[in-house]
N, C-alpha and C. Protein backbone atom coordinates (compact mmCIF):
# COMPACT_ATOMS: atom_id res chain seq x y z
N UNK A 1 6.53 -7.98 -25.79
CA UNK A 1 6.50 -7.52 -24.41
C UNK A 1 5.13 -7.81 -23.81
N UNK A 2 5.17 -8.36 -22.45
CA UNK A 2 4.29 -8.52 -21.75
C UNK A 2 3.16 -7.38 -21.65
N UNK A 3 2.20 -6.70 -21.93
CA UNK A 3 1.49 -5.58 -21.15
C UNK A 3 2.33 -4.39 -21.95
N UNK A 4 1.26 -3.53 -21.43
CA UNK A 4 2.03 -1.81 -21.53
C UNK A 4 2.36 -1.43 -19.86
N UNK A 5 3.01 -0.34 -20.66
CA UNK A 5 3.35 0.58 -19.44
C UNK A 5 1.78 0.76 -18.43
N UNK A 6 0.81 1.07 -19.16
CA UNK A 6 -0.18 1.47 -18.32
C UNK A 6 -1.07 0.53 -17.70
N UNK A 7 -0.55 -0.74 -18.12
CA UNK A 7 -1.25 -2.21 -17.33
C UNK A 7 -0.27 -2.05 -16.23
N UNK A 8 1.17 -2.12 -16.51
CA UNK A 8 1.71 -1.94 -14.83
C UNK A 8 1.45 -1.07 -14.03
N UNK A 9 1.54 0.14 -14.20
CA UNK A 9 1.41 1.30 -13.49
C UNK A 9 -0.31 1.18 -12.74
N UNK A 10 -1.23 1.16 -13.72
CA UNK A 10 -2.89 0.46 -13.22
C UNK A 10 -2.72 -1.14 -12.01
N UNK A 11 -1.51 -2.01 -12.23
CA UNK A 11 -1.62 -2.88 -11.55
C UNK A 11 -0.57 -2.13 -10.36
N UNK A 12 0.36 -1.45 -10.68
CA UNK A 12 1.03 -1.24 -9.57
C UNK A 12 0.10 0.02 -8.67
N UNK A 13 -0.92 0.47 -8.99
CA UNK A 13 -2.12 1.87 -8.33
C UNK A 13 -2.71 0.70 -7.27
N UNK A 14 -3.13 -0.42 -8.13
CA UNK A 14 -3.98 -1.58 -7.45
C UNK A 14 -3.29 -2.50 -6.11
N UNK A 15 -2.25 -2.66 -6.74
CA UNK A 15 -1.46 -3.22 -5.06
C UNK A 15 -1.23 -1.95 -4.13
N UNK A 16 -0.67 -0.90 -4.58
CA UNK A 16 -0.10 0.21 -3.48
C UNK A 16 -1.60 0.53 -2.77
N UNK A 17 -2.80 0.99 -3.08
CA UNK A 17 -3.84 0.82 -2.09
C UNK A 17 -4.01 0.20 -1.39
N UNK A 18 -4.13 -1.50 -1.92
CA UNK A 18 -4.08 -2.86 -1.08
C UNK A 18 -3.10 -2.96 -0.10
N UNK A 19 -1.82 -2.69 -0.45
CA UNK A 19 -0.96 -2.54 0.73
C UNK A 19 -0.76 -1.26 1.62
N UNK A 20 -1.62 -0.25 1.54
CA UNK A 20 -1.84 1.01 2.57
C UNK A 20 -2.90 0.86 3.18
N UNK A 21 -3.71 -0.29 3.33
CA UNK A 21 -4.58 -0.46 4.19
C UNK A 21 -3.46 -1.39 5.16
N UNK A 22 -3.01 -2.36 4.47
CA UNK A 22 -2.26 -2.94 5.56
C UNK A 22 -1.84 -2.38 6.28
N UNK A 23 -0.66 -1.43 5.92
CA UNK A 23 0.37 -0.52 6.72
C UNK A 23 0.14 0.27 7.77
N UNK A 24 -1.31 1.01 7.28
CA UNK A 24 -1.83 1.73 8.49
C UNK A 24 -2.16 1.63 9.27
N UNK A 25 -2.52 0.87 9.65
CA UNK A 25 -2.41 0.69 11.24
C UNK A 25 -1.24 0.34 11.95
N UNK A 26 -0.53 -0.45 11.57
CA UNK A 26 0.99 -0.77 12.34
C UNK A 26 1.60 0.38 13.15
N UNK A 27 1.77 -0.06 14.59
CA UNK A 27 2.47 1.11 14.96
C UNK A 27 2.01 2.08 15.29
N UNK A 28 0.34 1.99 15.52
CA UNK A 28 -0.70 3.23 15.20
C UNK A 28 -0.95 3.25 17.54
N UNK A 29 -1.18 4.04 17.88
CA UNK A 29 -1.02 4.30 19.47
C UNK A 29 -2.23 5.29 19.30
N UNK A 30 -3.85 5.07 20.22
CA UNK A 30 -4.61 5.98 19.95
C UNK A 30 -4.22 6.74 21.29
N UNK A 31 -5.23 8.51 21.36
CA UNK A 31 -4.77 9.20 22.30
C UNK A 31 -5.38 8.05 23.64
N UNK A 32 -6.26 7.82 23.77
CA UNK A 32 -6.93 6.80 24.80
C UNK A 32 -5.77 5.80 25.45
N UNK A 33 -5.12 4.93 24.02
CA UNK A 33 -4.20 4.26 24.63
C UNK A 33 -2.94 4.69 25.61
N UNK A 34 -2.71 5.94 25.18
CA UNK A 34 -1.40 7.00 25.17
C UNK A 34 -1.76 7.86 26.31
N UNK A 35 -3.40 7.41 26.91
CA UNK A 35 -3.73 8.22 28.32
C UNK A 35 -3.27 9.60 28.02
N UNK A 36 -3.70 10.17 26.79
CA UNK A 36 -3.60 12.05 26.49
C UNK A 36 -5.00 12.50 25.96
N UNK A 37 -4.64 13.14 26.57
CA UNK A 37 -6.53 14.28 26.53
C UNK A 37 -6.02 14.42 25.04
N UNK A 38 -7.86 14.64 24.32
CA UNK A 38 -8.15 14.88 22.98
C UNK A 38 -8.26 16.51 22.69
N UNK A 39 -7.26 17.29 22.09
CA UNK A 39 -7.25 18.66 22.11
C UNK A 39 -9.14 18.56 21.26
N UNK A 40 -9.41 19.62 21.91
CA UNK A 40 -10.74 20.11 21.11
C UNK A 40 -11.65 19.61 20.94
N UNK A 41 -11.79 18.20 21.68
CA UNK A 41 -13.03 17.88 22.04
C UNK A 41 -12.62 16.31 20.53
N UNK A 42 -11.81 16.19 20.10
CA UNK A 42 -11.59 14.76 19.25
C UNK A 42 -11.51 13.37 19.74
N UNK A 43 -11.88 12.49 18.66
CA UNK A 43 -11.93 11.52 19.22
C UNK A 43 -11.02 11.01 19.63
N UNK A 44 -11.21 9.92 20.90
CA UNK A 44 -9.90 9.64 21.58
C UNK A 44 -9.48 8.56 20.97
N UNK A 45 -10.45 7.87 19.95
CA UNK A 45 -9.50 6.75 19.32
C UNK A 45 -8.29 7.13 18.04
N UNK A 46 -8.44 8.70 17.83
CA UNK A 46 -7.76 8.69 16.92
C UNK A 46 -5.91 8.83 17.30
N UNK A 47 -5.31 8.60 16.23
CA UNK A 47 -3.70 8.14 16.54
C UNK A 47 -3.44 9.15 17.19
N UNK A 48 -1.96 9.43 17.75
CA UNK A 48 -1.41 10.23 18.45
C UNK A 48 -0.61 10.75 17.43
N UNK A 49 0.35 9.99 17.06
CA UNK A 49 1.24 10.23 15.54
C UNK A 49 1.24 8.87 14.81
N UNK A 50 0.93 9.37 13.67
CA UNK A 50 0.04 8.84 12.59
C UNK A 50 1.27 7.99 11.79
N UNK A 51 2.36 9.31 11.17
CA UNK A 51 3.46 8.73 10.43
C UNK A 51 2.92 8.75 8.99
N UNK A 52 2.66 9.53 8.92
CA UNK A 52 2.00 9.33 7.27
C UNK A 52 2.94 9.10 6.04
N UNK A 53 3.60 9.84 6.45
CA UNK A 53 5.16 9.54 5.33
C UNK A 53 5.21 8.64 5.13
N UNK A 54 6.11 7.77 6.07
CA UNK A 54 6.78 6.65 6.41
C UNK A 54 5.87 5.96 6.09
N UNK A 55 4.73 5.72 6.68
CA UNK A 55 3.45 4.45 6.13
C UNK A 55 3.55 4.63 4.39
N UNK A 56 3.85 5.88 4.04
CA UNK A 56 3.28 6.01 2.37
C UNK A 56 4.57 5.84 1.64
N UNK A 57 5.87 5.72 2.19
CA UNK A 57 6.88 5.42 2.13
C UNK A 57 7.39 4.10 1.88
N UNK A 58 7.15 3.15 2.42
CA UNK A 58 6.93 1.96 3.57
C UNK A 58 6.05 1.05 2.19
N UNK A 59 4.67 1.72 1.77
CA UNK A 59 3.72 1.10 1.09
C UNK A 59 4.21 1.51 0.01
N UNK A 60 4.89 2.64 -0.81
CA UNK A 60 5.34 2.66 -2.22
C UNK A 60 6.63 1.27 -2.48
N UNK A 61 7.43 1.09 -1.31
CA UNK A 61 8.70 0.09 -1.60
C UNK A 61 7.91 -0.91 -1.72
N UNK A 62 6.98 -1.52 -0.96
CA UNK A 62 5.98 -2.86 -1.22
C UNK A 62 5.67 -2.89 -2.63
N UNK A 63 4.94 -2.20 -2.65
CA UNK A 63 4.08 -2.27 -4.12
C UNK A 63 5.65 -2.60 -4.56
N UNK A 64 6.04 -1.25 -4.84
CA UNK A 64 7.16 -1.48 -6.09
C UNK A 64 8.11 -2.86 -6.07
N UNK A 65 8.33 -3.85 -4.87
CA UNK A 65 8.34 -4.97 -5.44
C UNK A 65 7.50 -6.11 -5.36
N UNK A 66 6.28 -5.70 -5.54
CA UNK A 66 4.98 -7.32 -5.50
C UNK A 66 4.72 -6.43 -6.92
N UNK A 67 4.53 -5.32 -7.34
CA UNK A 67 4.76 -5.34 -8.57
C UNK A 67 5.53 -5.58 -9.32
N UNK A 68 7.15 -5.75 -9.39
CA UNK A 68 7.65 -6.48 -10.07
C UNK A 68 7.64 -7.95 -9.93
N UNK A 69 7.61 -8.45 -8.90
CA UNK A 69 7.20 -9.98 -8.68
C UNK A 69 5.91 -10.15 -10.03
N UNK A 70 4.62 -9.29 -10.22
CA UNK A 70 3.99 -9.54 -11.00
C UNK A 70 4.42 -9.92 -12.96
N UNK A 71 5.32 -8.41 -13.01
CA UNK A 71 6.30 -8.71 -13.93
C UNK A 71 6.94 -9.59 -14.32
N UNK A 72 7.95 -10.33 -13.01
CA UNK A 72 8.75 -11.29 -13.41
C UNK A 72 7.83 -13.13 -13.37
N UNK A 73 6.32 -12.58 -13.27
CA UNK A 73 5.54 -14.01 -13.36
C UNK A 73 5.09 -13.80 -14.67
N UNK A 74 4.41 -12.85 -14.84
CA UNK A 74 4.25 -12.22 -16.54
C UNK A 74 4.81 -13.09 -17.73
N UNK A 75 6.35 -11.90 -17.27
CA UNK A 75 6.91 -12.35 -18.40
C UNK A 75 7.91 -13.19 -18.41
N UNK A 76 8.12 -13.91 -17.66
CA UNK A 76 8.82 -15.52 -17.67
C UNK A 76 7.60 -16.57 -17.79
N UNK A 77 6.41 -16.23 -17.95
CA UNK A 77 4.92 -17.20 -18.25
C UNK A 77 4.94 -18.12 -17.34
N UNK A 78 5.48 -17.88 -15.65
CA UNK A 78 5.30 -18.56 -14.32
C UNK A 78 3.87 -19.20 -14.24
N UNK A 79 2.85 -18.44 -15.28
CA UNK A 79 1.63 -18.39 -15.08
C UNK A 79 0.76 -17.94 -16.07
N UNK A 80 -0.01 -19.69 -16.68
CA UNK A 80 -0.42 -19.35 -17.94
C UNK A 80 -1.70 -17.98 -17.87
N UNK A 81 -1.79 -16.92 -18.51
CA UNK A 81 -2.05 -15.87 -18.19
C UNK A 81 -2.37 -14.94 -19.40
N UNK A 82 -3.70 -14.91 -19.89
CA UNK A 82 -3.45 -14.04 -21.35
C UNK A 82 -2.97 -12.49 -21.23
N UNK A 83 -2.38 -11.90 -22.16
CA UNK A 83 -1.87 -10.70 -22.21
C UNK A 83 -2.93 -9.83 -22.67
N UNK A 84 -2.51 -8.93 -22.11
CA UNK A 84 -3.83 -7.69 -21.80
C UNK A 84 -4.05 -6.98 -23.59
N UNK A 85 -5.39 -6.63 -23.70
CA UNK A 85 -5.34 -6.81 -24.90
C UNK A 85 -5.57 -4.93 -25.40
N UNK A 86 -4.80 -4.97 -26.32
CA UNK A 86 -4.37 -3.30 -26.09
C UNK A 86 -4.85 -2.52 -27.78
């Protein structure tokens, strides 16, 4: 077998960050843009609704398949690649 469990899970921690920077912003509307006063004196660039779920939602289905894409390059040897040494 290609790797352990804890080389994927460490590679799949490593894409799901990488792809929650992407995500977050998409879709993102600041109060400024949205012409709404900042309750309490906040900044006006910050979002109106954020969506945090859904972005963290959104970024777990990614990962979970560019991590298996990693898998299925792994271990079909798509890519000469030494195995992690355990």
């Amino acid at each position: 077998m290609i790797g352990t469990i804890v080389f994927y899970v460490s590679i799949f921690f490593v894409i799901w960050w990488t792809v929650l920077f992407v995500v977050l912003p998409l879709g993102v509307q600041s109060h400024h843009e949205a012409g709404i006063e900042v309750p309490g004196g906040g900044d006006p660039g910050s979002p109106v609704d954020p969506k945090l779920k859904k972005k963290f939602l959104t970024t777990t289905w990614i990962s979970l398949g560019l991590t298996f894409l990693v898998w299925v390059v792994l271990f079909f040897h798509l890519v000469n690649a030494p195995a992690p040494q355990v």
